[in-house]
C-alpha atoms as a PDB file:
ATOM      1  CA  UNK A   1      -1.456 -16.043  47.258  1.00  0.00           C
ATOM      2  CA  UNK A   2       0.566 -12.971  46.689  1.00  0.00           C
ATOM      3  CA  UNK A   3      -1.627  -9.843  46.147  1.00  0.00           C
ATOM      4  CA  UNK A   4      -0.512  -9.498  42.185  1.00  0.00           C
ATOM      5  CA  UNK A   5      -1.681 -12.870  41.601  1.00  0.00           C
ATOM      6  CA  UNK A   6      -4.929 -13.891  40.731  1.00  0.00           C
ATOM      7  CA  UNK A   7      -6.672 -17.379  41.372  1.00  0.00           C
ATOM      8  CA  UNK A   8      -6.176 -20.053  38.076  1.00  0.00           C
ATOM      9  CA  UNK A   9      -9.435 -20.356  35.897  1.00  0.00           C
ATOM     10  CA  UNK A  10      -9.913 -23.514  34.221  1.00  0.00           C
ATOM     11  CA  UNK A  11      -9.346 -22.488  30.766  1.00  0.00           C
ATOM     12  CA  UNK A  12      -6.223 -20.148  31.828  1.00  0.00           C
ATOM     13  CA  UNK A  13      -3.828 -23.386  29.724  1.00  0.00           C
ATOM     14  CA  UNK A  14      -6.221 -23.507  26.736  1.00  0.00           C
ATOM     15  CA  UNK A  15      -5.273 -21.827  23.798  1.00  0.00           C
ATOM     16  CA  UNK A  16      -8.111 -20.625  21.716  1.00  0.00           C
ATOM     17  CA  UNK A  17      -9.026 -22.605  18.682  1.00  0.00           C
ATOM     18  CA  UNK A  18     -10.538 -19.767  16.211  1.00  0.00           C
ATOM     19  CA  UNK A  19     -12.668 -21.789  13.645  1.00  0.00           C
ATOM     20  CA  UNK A  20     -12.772 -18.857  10.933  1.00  0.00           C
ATOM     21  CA  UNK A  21     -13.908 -19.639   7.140  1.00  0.00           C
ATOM     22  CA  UNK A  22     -12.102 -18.279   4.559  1.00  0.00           C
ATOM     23  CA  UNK A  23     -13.832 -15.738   2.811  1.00  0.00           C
ATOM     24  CA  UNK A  24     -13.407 -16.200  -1.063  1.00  0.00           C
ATOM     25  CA  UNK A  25     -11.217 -13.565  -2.924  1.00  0.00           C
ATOM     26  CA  UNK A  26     -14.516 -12.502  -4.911  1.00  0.00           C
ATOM     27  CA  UNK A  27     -16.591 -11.501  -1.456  1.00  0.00           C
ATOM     28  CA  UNK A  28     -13.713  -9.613  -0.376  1.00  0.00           C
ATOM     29  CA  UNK A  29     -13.563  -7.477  -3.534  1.00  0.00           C
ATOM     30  CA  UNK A  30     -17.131  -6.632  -3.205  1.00  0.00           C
ATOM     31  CA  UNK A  31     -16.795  -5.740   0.241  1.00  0.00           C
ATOM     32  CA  UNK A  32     -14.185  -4.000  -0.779  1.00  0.00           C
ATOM     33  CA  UNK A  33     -16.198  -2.072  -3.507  1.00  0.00           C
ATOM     34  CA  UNK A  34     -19.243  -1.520  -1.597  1.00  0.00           C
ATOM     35  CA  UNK A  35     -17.158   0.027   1.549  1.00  0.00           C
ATOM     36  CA  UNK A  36     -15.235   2.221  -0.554  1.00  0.00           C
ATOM     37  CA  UNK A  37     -18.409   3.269  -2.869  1.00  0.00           C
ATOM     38  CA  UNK A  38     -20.590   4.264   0.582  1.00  0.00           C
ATOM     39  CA  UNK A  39     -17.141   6.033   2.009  1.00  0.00           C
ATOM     40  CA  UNK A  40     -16.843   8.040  -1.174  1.00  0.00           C
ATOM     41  CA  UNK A  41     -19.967   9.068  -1.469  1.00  0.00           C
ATOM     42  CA  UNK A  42     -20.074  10.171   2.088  1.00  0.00           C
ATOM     43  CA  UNK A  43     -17.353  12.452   1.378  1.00  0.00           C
ATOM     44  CA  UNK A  44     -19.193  14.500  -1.025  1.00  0.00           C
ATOM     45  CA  UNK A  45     -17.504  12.587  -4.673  1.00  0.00           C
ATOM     46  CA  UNK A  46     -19.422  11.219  -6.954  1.00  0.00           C
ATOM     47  CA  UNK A  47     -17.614   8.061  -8.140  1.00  0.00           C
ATOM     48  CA  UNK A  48     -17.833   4.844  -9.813  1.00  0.00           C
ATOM     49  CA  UNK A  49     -16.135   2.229  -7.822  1.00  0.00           C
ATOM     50  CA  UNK A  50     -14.767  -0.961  -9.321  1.00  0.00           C
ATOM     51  CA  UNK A  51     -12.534  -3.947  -8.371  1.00  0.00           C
ATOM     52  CA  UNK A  52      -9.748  -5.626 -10.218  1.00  0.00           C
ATOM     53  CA  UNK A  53      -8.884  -9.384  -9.209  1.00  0.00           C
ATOM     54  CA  UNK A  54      -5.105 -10.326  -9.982  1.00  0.00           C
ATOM     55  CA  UNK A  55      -5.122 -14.220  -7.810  1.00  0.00           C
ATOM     56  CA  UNK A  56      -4.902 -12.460  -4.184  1.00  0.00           C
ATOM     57  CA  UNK A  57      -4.331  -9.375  -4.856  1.00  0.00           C
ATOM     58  CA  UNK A  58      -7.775  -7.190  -4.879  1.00  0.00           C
ATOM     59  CA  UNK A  59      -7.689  -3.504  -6.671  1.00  0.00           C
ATOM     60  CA  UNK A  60     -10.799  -0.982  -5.993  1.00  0.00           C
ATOM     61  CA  UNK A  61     -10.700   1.355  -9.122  1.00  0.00           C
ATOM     62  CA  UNK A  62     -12.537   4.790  -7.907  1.00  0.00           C
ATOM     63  CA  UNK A  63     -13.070   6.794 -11.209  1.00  0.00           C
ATOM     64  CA  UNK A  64     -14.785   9.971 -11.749  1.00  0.00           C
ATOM     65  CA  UNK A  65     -14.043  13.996 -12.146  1.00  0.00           C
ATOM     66  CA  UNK A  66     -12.501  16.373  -9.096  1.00  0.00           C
ATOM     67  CA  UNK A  67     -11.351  13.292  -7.430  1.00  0.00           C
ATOM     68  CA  UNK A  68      -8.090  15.272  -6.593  1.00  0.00           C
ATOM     69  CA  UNK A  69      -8.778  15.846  -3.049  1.00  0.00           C
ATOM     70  CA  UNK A  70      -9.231  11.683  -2.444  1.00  0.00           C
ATOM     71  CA  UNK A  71      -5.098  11.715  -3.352  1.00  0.00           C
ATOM     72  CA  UNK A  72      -4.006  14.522  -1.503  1.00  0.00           C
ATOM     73  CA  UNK A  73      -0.301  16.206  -1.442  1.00  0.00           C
ATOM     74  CA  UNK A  74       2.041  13.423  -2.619  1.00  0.00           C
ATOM     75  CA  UNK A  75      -0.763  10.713  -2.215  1.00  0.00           C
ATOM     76  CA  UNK A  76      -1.176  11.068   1.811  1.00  0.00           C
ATOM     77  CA  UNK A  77      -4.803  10.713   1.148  1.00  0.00           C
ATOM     78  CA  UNK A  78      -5.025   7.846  -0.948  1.00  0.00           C
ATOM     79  CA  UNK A  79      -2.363   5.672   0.942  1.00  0.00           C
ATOM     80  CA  UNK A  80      -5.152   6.626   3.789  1.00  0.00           C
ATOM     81  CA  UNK A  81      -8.138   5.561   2.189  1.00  0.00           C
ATOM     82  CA  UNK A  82      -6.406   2.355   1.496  1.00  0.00           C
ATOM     83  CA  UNK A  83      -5.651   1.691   4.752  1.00  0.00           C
ATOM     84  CA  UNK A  84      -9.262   2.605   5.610  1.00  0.00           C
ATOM     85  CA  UNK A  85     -10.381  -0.155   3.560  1.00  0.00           C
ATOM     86  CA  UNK A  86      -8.187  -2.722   3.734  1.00  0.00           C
ATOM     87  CA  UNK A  87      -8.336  -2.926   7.978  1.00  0.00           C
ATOM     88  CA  UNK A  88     -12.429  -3.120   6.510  1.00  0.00           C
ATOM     89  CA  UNK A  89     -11.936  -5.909   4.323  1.00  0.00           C
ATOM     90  CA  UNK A  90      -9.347  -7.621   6.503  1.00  0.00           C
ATOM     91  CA  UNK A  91     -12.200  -7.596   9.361  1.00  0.00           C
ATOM     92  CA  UNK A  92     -14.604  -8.353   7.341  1.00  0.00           C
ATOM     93  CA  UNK A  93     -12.747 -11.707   6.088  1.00  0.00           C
ATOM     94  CA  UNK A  94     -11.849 -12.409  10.079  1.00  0.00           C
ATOM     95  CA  UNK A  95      -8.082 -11.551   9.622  1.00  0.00           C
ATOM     96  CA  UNK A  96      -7.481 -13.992   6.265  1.00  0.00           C
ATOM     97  CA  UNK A  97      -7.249 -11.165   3.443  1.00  0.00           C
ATOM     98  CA  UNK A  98      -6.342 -10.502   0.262  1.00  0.00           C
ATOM     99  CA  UNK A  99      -4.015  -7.886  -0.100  1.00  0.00           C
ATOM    100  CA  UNK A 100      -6.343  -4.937  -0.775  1.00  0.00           C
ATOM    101  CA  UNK A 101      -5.001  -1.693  -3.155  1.00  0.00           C
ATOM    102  CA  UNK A 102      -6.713   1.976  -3.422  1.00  0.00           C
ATOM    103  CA  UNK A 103      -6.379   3.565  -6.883  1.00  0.00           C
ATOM    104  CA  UNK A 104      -8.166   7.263  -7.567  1.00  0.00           C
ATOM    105  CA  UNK A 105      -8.229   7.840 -10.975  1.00  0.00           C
ATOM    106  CA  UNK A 106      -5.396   6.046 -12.751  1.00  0.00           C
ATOM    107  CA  UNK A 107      -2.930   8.002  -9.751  1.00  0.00           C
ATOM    108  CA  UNK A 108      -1.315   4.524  -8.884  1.00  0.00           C
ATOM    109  CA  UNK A 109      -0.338   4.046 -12.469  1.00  0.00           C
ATOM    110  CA  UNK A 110       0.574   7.572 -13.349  1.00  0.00           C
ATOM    111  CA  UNK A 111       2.777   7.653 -10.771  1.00  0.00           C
ATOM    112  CA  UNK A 112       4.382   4.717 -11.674  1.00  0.00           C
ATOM    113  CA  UNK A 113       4.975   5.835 -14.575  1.00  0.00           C
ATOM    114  CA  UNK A 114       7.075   9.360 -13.133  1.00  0.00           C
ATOM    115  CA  UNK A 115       8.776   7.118 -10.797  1.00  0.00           C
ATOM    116  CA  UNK A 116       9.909   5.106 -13.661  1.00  0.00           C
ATOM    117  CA  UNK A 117      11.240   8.167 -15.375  1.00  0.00           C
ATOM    118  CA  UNK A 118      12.729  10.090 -12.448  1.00  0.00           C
ATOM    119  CA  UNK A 119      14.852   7.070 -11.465  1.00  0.00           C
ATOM    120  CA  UNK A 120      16.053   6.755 -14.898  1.00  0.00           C
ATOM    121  CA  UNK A 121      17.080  10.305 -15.772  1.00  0.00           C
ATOM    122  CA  UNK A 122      19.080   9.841 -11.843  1.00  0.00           C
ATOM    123  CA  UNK A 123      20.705   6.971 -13.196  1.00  0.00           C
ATOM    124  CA  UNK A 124      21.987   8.331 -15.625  1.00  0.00           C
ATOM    125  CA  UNK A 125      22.967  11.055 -13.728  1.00  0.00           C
ATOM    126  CA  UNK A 126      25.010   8.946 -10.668  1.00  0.00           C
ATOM    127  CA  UNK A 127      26.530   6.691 -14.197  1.00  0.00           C
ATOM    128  CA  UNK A 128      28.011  10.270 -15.239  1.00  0.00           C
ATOM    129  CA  UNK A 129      29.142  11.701 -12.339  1.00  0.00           C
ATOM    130  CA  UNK A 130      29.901   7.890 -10.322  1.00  0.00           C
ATOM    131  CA  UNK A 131      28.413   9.907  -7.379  1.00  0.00           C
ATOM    132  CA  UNK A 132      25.708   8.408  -5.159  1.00  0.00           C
ATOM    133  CA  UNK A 133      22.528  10.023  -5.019  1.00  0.00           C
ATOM    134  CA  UNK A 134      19.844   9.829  -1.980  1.00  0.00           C
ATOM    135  CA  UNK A 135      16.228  10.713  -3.149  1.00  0.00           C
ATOM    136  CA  UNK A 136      13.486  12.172  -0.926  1.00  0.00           C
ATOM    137  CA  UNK A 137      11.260   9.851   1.429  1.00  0.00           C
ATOM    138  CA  UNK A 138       9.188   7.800  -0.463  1.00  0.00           C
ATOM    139  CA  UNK A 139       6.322   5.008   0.746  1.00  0.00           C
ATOM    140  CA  UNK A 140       7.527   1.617   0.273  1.00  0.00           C
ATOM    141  CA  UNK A 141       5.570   1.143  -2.803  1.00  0.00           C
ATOM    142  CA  UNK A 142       7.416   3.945  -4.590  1.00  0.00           C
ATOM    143  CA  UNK A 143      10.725   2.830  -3.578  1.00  0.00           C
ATOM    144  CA  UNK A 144       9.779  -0.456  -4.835  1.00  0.00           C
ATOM    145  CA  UNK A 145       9.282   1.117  -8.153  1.00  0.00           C
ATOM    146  CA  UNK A 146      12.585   2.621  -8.100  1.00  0.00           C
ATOM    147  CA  UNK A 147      14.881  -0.019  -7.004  1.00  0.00           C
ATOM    148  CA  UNK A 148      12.990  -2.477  -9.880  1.00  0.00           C
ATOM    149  CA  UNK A 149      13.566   0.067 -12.783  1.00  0.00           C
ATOM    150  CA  UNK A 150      17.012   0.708 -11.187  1.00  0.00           C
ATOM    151  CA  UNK A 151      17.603  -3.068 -11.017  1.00  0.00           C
ATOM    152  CA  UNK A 152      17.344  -3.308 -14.734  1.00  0.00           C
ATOM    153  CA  UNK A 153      20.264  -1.039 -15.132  1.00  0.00           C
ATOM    154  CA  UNK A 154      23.812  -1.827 -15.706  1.00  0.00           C
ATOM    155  CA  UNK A 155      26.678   0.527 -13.961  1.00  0.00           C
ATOM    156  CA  UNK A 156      23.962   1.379 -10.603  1.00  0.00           C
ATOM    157  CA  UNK A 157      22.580  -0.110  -7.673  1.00  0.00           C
ATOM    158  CA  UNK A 158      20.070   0.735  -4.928  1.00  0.00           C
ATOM    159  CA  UNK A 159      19.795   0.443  -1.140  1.00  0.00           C
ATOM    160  CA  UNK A 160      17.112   2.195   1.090  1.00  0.00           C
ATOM    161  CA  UNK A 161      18.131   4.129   4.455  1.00  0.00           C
ATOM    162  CA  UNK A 162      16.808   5.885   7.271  1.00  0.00           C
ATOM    163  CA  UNK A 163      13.419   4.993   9.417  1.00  0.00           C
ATOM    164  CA  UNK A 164       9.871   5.227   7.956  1.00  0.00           C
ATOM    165  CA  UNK A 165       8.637   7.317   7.348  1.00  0.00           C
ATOM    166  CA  UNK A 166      11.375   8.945   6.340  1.00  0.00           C
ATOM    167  CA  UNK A 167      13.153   5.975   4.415  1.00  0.00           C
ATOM    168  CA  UNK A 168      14.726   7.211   1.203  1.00  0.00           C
ATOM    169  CA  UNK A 169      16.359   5.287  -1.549  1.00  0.00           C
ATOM    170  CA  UNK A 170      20.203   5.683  -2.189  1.00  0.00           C
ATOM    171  CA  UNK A 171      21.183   5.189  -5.886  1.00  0.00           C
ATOM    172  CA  UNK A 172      24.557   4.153  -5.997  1.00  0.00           C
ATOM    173  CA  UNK A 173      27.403   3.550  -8.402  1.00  0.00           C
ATOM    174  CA  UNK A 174      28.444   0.055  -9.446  1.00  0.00           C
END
């Protein structure tokens, strides 16, 4: 036997046969909940934490006053905090998840809503001018938001470039 090799077990061929239960969408949202309540209060907020069901799709609603600091510059925080919980409630559901989303105090929605305008009013602006336009870096989420308004517009188009996480949307002339 060579000196890199070591001697064959008797389950070396046997792939492992993980007998995991599915852990209902419900459980996971109150994991979800409790996790993010404990975390929250552990930082110093006082909160109310909620979840949202939408079929597998889980939102934990965290609502109270001077939650600013839980967003953080341009969201870094809160795209954190949902990672936090979500690698939570994925272990706690052995790998099987719903798809788990963080919102501080209507952020999610309000900056939906900006998104929604800003890609309008640049639009508008790339219809006028028929020059392309390439926007800062944005998450994924936000560039969703901008290519779906954008989709909805006649005369523009969108494509994304670059590398996360510095991917950036391109709003182009049709």
């Amino acid at each position: 036997m060579a000196s890199d090799e070591r001697p064959a077990r008797p389950n070396d061929n046997v792939k492992a046969e993980v007998d995991v239960d599915t852990v209902s969408v419900a459980n996971q949202a109150e994991h979800a909940a409790k996790f993010a309540d404990e975390l929250v209060r552990t930082m110093g907020f006082s909160a109310s934490v909620r979840t949202e069901i939408d079929e597998d799709d889980v939102t934990v609603h965290i609502e109270g006053d001077g939650l600013g600091a839980l967003v953080g510059p341009r969201g870094v925080t809160i795209q954190a905090l949902e990672e936090v919980v979500r690698a939570v409630v994925q272990h706690h559901a052995g790998g099987h998840s719903a798809w788990v989303h963080v919102d501080v105090a209507g952020y999610r929605q309000r900056r939906r809503a900006a998104l929604a305008e800003f890609a309008r009013q640049v639009a508008a602006e790339v219809i006028a001018t028929g020059e392309e336009r390439a926007l800062e870096a944005m998450t994924a989420a936000d560039r969703k938001v901008v290519h779906d308004v954008i989709s909805e517009i006649d005369g523009v188009g969108t494509t994304s470039e670059g590398e996360e996480p510095r991917r950036r949307v391109v709003v182009l002339p049709a």
